[in-house]
Every structure is written in C-alpha cells, then in structure tokens.
Protein backbone atom coordinates (compact mmCIF):
# COMPACT_ATOMS: atom_id res chain seq x y z
CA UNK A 1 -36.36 -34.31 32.77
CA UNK A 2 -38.50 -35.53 29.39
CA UNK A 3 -37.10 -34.06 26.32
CA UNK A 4 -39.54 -33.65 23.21
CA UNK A 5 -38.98 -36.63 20.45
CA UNK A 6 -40.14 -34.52 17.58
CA UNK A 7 -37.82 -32.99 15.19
CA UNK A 8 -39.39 -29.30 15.51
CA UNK A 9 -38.56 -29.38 18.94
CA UNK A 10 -35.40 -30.77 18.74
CA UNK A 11 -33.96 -28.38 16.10
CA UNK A 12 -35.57 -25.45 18.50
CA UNK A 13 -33.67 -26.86 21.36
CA UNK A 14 -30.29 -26.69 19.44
CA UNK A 15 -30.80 -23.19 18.21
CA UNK A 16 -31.46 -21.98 21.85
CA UNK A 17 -28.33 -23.73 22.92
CA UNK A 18 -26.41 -22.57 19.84
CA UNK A 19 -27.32 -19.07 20.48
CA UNK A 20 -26.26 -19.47 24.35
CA UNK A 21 -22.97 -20.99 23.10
CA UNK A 22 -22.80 -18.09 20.90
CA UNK A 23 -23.73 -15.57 23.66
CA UNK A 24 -20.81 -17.29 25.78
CA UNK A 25 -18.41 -16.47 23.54
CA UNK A 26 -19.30 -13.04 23.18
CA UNK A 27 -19.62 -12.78 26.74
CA UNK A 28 -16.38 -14.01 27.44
CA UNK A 29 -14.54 -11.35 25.03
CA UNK A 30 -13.89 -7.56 25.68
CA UNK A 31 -16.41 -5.84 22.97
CA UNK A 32 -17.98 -8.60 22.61
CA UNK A 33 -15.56 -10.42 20.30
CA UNK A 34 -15.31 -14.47 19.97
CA UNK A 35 -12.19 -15.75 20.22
CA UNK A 36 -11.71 -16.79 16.47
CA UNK A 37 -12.75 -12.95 15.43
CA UNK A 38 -10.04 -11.74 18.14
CA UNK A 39 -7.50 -13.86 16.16
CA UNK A 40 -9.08 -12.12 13.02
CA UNK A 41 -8.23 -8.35 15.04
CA UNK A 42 -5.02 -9.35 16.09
CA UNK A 43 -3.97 -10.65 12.15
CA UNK A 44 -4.49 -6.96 11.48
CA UNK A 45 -2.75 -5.15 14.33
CA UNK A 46 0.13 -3.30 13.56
CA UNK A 47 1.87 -5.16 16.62
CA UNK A 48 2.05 -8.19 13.88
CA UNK A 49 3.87 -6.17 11.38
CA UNK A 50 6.87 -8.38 11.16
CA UNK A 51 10.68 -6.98 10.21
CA UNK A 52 11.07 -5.73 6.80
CA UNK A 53 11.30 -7.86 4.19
CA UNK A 54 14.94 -8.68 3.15
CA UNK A 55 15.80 -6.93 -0.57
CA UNK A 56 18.91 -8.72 -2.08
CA UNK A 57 18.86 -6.78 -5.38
CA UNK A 58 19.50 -3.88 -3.56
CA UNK A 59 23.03 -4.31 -1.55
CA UNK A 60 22.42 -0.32 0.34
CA UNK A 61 18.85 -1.31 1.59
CA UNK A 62 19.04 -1.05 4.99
CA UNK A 63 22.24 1.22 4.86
CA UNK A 64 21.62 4.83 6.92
CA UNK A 65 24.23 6.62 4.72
CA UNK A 66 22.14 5.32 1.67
CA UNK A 67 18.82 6.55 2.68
CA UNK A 68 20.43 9.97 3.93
CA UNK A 69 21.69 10.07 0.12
CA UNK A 70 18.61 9.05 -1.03
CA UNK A 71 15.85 11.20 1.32
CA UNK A 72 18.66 14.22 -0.24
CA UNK A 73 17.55 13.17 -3.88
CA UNK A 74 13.70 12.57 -2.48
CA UNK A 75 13.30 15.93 -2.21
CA UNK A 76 15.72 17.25 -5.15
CA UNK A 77 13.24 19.36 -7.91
CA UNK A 78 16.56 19.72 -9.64
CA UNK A 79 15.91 16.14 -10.56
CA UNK A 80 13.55 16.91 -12.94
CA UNK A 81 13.19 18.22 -16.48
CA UNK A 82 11.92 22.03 -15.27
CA UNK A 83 14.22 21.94 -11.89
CA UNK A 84 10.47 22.46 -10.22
CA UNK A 85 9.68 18.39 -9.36
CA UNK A 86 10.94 16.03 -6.91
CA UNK A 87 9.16 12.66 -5.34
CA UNK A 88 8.04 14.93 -2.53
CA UNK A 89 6.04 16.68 -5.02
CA UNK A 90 3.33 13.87 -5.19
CA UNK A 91 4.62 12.07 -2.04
CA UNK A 92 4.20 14.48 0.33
CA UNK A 93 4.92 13.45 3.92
CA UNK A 94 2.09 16.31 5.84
CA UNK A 95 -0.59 14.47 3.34
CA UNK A 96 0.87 10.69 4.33
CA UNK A 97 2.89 10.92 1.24
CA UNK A 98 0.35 11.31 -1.28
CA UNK A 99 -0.36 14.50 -2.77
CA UNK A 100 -4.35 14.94 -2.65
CA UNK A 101 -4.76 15.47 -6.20
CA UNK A 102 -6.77 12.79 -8.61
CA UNK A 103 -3.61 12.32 -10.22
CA UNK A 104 -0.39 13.08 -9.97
CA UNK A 105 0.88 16.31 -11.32
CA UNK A 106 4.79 16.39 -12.38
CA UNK A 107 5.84 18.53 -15.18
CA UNK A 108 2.61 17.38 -16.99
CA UNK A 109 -0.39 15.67 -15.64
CA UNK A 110 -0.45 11.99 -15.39
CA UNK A 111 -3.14 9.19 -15.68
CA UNK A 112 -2.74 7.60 -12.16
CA UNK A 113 -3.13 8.59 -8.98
CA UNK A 114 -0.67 9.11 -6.30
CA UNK A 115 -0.27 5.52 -4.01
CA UNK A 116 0.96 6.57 -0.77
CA UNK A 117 4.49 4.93 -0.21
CA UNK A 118 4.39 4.93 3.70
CA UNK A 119 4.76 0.97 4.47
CA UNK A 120 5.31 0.11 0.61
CA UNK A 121 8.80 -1.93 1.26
CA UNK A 122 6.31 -4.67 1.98
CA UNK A 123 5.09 -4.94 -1.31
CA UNK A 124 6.35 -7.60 -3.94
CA UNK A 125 5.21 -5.48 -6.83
CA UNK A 126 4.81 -1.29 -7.44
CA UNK A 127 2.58 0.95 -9.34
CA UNK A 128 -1.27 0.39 -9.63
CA UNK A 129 -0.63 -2.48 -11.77
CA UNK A 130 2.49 -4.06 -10.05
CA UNK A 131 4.82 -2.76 -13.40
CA UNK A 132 8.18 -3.00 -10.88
CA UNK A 133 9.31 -5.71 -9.00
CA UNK A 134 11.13 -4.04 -6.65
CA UNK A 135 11.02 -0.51 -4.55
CA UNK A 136 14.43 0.97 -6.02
CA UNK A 137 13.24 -0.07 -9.16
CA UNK A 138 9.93 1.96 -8.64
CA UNK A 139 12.22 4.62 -7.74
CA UNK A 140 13.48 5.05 -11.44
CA UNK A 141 10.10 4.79 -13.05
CA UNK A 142 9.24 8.46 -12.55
CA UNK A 143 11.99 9.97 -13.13
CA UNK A 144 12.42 9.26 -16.62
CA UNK A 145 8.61 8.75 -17.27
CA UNK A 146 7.62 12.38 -19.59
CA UNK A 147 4.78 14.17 -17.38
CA UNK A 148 6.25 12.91 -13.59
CA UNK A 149 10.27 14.12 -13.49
CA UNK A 150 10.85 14.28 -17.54
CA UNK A 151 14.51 13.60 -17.07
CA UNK A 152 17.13 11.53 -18.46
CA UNK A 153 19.43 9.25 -16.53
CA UNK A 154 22.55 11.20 -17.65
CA UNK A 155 21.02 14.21 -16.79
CA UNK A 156 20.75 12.58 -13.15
CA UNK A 157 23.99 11.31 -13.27
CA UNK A 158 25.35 14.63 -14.52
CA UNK A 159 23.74 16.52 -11.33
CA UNK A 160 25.36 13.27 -8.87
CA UNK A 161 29.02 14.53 -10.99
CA UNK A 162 28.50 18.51 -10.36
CA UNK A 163 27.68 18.33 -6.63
CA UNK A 164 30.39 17.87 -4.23
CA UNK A 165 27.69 16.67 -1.54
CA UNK A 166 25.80 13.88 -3.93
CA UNK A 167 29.82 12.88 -5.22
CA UNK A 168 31.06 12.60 -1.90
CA UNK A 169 27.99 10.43 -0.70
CA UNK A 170 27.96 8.32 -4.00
CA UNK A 171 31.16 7.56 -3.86
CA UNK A 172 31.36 6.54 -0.66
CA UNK A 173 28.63 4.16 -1.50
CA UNK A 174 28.97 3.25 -4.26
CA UNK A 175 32.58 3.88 -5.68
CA UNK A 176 33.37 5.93 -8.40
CA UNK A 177 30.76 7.94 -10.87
CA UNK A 178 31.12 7.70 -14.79
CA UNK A 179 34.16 9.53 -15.99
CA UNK A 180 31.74 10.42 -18.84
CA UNK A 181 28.09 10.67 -17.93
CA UNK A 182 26.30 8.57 -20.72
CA UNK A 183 28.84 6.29 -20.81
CA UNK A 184 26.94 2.66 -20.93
CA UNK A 185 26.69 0.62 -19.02
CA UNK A 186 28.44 2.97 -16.31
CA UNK A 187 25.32 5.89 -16.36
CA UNK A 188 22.79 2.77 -16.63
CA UNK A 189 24.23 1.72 -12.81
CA UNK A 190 24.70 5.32 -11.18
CA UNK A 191 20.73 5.65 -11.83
CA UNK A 192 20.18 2.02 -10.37
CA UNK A 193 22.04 3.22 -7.57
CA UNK A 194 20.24 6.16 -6.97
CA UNK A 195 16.69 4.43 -7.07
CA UNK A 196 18.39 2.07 -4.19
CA UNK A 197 19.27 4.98 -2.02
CA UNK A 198 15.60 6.32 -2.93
CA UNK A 199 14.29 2.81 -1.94
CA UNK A 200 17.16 2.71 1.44
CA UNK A 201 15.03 6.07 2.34
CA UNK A 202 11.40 4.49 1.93
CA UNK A 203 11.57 1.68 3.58
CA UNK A 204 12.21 3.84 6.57
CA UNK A 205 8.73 4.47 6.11
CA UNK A 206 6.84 2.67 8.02
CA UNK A 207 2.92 3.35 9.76
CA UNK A 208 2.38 3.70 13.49
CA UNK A 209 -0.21 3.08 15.62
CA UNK A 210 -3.67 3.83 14.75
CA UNK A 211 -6.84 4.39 17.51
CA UNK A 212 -7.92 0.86 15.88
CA UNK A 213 -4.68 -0.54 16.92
CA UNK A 214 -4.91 0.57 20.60
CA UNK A 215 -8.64 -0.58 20.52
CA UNK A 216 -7.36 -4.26 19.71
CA UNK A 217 -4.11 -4.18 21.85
CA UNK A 218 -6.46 -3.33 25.17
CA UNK A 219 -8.57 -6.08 23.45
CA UNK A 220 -5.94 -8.95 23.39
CA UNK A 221 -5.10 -7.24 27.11
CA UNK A 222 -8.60 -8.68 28.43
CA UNK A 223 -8.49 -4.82 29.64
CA UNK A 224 -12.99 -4.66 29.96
CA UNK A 225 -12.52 -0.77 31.53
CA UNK A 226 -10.72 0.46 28.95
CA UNK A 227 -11.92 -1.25 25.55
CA UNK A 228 -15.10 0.75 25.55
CA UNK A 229 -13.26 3.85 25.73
CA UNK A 230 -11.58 3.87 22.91
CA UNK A 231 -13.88 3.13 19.89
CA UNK A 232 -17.05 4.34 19.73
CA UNK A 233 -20.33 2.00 19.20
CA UNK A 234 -20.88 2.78 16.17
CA UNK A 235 -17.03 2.20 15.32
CA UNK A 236 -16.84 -1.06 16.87
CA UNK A 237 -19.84 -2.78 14.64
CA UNK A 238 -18.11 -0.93 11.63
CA UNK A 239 -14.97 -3.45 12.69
CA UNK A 240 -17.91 -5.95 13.13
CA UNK A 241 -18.53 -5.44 9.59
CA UNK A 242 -15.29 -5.35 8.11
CA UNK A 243 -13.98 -8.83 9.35
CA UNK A 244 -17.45 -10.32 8.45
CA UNK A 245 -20.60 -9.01 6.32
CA UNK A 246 -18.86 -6.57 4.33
CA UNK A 247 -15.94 -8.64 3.85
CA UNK A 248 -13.55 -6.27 3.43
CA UNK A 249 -10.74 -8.79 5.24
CA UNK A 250 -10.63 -11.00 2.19
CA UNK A 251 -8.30 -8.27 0.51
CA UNK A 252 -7.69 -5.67 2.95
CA UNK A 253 -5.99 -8.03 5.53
CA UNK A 254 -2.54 -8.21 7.48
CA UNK A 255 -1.12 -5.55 9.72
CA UNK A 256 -0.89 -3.22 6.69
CA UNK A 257 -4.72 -3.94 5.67
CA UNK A 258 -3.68 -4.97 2.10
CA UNK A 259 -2.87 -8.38 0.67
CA UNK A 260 -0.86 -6.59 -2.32
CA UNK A 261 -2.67 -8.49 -4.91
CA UNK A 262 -4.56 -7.40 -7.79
CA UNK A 263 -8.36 -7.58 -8.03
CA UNK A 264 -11.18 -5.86 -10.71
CA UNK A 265 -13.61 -4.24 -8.59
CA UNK A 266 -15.74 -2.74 -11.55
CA UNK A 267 -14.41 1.03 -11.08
CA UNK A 268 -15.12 3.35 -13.79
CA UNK A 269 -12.68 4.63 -15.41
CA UNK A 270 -11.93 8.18 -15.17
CA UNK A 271 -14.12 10.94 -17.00
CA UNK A 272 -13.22 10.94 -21.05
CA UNK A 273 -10.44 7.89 -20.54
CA UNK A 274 -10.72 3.87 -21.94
CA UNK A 275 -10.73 1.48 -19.31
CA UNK A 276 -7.55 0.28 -17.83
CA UNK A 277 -6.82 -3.14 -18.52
CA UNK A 278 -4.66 -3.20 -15.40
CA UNK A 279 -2.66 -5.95 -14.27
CA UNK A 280 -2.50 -8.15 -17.28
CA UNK A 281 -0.52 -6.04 -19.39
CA UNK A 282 1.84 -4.78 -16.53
CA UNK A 283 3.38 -8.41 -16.30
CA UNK A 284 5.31 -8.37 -19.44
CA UNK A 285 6.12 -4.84 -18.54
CA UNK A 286 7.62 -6.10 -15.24
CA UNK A 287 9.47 -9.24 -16.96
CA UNK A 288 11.27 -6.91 -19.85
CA UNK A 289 12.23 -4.39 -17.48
CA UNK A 290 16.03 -4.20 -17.73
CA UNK A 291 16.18 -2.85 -13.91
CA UNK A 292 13.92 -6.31 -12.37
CA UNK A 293 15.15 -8.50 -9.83
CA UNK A 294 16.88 -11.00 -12.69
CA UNK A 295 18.36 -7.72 -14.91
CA UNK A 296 22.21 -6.86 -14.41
CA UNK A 297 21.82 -4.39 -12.52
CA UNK A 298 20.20 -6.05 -9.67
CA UNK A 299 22.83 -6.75 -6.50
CA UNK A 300 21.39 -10.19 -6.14
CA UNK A 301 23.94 -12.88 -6.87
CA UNK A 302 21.59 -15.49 -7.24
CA UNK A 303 18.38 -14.16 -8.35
CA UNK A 304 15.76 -16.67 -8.25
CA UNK A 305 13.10 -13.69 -8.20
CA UNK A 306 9.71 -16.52 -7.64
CA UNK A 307 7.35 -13.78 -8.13
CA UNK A 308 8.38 -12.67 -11.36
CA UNK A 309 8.96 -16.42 -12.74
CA UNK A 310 5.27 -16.82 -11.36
CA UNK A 311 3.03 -13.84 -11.66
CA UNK A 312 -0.52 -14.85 -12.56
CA UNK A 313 -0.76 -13.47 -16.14
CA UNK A 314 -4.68 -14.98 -16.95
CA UNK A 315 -7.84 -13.25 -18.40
CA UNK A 316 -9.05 -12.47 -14.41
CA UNK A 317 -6.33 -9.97 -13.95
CA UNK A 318 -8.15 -7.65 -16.65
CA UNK A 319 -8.70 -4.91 -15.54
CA UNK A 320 -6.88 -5.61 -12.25
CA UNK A 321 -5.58 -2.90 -9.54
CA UNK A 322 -3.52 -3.21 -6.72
CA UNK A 323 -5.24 -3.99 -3.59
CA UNK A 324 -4.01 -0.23 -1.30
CA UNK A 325 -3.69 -0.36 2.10
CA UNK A 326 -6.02 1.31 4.23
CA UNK A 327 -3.70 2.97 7.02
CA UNK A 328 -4.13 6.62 6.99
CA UNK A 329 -6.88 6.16 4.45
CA UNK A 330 -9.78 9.02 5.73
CA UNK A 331 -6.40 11.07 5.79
CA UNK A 332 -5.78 10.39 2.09
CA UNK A 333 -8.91 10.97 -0.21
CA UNK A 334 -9.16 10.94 -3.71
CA UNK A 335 -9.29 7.43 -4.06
CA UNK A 336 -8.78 4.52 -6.65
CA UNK A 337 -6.30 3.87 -9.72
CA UNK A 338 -7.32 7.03 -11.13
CA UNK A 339 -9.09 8.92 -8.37
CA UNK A 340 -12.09 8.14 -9.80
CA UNK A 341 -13.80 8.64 -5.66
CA UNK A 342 -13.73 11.39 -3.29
CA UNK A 343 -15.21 9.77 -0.21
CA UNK A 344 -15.34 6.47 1.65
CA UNK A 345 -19.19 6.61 1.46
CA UNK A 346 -18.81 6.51 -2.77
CA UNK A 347 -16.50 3.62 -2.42
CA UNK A 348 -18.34 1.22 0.33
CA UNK A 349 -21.45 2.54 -2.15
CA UNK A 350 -19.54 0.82 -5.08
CA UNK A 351 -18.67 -2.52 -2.97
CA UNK A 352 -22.02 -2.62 -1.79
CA UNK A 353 -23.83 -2.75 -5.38
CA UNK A 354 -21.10 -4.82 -7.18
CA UNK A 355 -22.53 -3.22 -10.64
CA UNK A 356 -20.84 -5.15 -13.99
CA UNK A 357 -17.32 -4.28 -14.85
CA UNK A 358 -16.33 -2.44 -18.31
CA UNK A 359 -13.61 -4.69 -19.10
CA UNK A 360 -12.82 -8.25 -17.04
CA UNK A 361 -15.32 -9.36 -14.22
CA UNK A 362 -16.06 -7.79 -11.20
CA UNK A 363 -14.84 -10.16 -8.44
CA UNK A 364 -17.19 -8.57 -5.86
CA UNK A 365 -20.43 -9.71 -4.92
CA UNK A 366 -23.47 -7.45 -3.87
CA UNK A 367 -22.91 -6.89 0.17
CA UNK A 368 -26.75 -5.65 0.66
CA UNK A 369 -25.50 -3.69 3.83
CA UNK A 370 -28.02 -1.71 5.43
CA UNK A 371 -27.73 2.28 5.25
CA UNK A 372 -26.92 2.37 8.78
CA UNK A 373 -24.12 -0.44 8.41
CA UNK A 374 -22.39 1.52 5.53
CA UNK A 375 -22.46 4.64 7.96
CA UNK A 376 -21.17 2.30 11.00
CA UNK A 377 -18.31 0.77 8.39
CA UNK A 378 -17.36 4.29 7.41
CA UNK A 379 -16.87 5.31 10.68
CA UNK A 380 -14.40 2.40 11.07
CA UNK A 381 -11.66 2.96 8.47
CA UNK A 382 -11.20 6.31 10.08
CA UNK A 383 -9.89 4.98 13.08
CA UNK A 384 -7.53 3.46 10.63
CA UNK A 385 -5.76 7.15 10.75
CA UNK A 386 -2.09 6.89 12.75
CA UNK A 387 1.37 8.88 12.88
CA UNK A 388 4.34 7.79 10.23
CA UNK A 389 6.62 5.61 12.77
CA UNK A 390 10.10 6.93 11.65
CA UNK A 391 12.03 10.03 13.08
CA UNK A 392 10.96 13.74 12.49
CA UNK A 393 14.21 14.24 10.67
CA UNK A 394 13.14 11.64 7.92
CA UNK A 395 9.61 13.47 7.12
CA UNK A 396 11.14 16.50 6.14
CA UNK A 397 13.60 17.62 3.13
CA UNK A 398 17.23 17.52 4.65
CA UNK A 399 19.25 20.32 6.12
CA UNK A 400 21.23 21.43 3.25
C-alpha cells in the first residue's frame, strides 16, 4: 500500500488514527471512560478516603468516652449566653450539619455562613479562612465568640462543676476540674478539654456513599450492565465536565471533593458588607492563637505543627476562602463564605464568567461552557448527595 508524501495528508492520516486510538480507549472503558480519567474517578471515590488523620494535640481524639462527653456538650443550649444555643443549632445533623440559613444565627446573627462539619477531621485548618489549626480548637471558637454561644470559659467550666453527669465524665477523662472555676491556667485547660471531646465527637463524622460513588465503584468493577443504570446521561457528561472542561478537579479533588486550600474566586461580598480579605489576615490569627498546635495547651509533646510554621501568608491569599467540599452539597444550599448563592446554577454561572475580583485576583479563568453543559454539570454534583456514615445514635442529641 502507497501512502501520500505530502504533509496535508500525512497530518490527516494521524488525526484519523489519533481519533481511533482515542475511540479505543473509550471503547474499552464502562461509560466510556479512558483509563487515565478512570484513575481521575477513582482519586475521588469515597472508597479512597484513607483512615483519619492522626491529631497529637488532642490526647482523647479517638477516645469513645470522649466523644460521648463531647456529642453531650454538642447539643447543650445551656452552653450558651441565653441557655437557647448549642453547636447543633447551626450544625444540624437532618440538614448535613449545616443549618440552611445565609449565616449562622446564635444569640445574634453572624457574618459567615455555616460550613458543614461532616468529614472536617480531614482538614489542616477551620473556619472560612483557616483561623484554627486544629478541630478541638475550632470547637472553642464559637463558644466564646459574642453572636454564636456568647459565653465565657468559666461559665462552661462552671456548668462541667454543677453537673454530676459532665463531672463524672470529665473527670474520668480528664482528672480533676478547677477547685475554683476561673482559676488560670486550670479554667484555660477544662475549656481545651472540652473542645477535644467536641472534636473526639466530630471526627466520628464522616460521609457515606453517594449515587456518584456507586457509579464509579461498578466502573472500576468493568460491570458494562450495570454502569448505565446508575447515572443518568446527562449526569455522566456533567462528571465528563467536572474532571475536564469545567475544571472543577483542580480544587474540588480527593475522596472528600476538596483540596482544603484557599482560593479567591471573585464572590461578592454579601449585600451592605466590605469585602472579606479572607485568608491573609486569618494566618496571624491562627499563629497567636493561645489554643494552636504549638500553645500549652496542646497534648502534643513535640509539636512541630509544619503547617502553621509554613502557611502561605502572600498578597494571592487576599481575599481567599476555603475550598468546601462538595458531598451532600444539592442537600446544603445557601452557598459561599457568606451565603452570598442560593443555587448551583448561580455558582457554575459565577465559575463560568470569571468576572474581576473586588479585592485580590480572581484565580479562575472564563470556562465558556455551553448552556446545556452547565445544566449537564449541575445535574452532576447532585449525585454528590449520600448518608452520614456513623451510627444513628451519634446524629441525634443523647439520651439524657
């Protein structure tokens, strides 16, 4: 057989070969998935969740008694300045443990809303702008901060003093309470402690199995009958989308869809408030925080705490917001550091145009998806929707 010498026909020749290459691949996959974009599916099934991460600052982390004492104080309102508030309040576990409100509402109304906690133990750093270094330190945040609990720590330690149940449980833990609540540094360490039995609870928290993460198990399963049965067409190119065009793997990646960094994405702030400045501020915040990994109250003997010594602090973290995981996340509307967006359409909407950021620079490009494509994307993240993977008897207050 002659083959053409001239360069049109040569570079036709290796497109039609490329494409059949191309076609091979596709053809060789369930759903029509190559075999580098099934290693891309499988990065991101909840299968690859791997242990929990170890938490040496907290000594009661994976201690049962501990996170019975602390799912009691979870859902304590007495643990508040009006005896009306507890975490449950904006972490509650029929909404995924957020609280469906723009932002949270304790015994005022805050500025930021609720981040869902389900899965959080993962997480280096807390709070839209990563303020807390650990989760038992993100524990204590609200219940001292003025419109979430409005308490005191020796009010807390008081309550821990006046109730056999929360004495006996401490003190089992923990050893003895303050003689005299207020007493430093004695009252200072009874309200670390109860942020690690707060944090013990949480990390019980983990996400289950989502229609997305059948589709790719029955996908890794070479399983042909069932793989169309699962996800819709529609669905399946909104997947198509997500690990490629719309790019939404470059941040929302991993099992938990979230690579709990900090990016400016150019959302407004919310009606009649400034601009957040985010992340950049929240470092110092994190390194003078008496209760981080390096403080004295932290159980770790040998604190070497890398991602405090090296948090990015530069200009590009302006206006910075933590990067939230999608699980659950057609379950859990409003949306953003403020809840600045009630749908998923507003927010693939704001990806999709990349407009100019107020403060910092918008790290997104323009994704020029088709209307169709946004729909098909859309349709995606809510097969992203899954059961809490913990015991009944942790997703409710305790028997008393």
């Amino acid at each position: 057989m002659a083959f053409p010498r001239n360069s049109t026909s040569l570079v036709a020749i290796a497109l039609i070969v490329a494409g059949f290459l191309l076609w091979l691949l596709r053809s060789a996959a369930p759903g029509a998935w190559t075999v580098g974009e099934i290693g891309m599916l499988k990065s991101l099934w909840i299968g690859y969740l791997p242990p929990l991460p170890a938490a040496p600052g907290n000594a009661v982390a994976d201690n049962l008694r501990a996170a019975r004492l602390g799912q009691r104080l979870f859902f304590d309102i007495r643990l508040s300045a009006n005896g009306e508030v507890s975490c449950a309040t904006c972490h509650q576990p029929e909404r995924h443990f957020t609280d469906g409100l723009e932002v949270g509402m304790g015994v005022g109304r805050g500025d930021r809303h609720t981040m869902g906690i389900v899965g959080v133990a993962y997480s280096p750093w807390m709070f839209w702008d990563g303020r807390k270094d650990s989760l038992w330190s993100q524990a204590l945040g609200p219940l001292e901060n003025p419109v979430e609990h409005g308490g005191n720590r020796q009010q807390y330690v008081e309550l821990l003093s006046s109730d056999a149940i929360y004495r006996t449980e401490y003190e089992s833990l923990f050893g003895p309470l303050p003689a005299t609540p207020g007493e430093e540094p004695a009252t200072s360490t009874a309200f670390a402690n109860m942020g690690k039995a707060i944090a013990a609870y949480e990390r019980l928290l983990i996400p289950g199995a989502s229609r997305f993460d059948r589709y790719v198990e029955v996908v890794i399963g070479n399983d042909g009958a069932a793989v169309d049965s699962i996800l819709n067409k529609d669905e399946i190119a909104g997947l198509h989308l997500f690990i490629g065009k719309a790019q939404c793997i470059n941040c929302h990646n991993g099992p938990l869809l979230t690579n709990n960094e900090f990016h400016n994405t150019a959302v407004l702030p919310a009606t009649g408030e400034l601009p957040s400045m985010g992340r950049v501020a929240a470092v110092r915040q994190a390194r003078a925080d008496i209760f981080n990994c390096q403080g004295e109250f932290s159980d770790d003997p040998n604190p070497y705490c890398a991602e405090l010594l090296f948090a990015r602090t530069g200009d590009e973290l302006i206006g910075a917001h933590k990067t939230p995981s999608l699980r659950n996340v057609a379950s859990t509307a409003p949306y953003m550091h403020a809840g600045q967006m009630n749908s998923l359409a507003a927010i693939i909407d704001q990806y999709n145009r990349a407009p100019l950021a107020m403060v910092g620079h918008n790290e997104a490009k323009p994704l020029k998806l088709s209307r169709n494509e946004r729909k098909q994307l859309e349709a995606f993240l809510h097969t992203l929707d899954g059961p809490i993977a913990a015991a009944p008897e942790w997703l409710a207050a305790p028997v008393p």
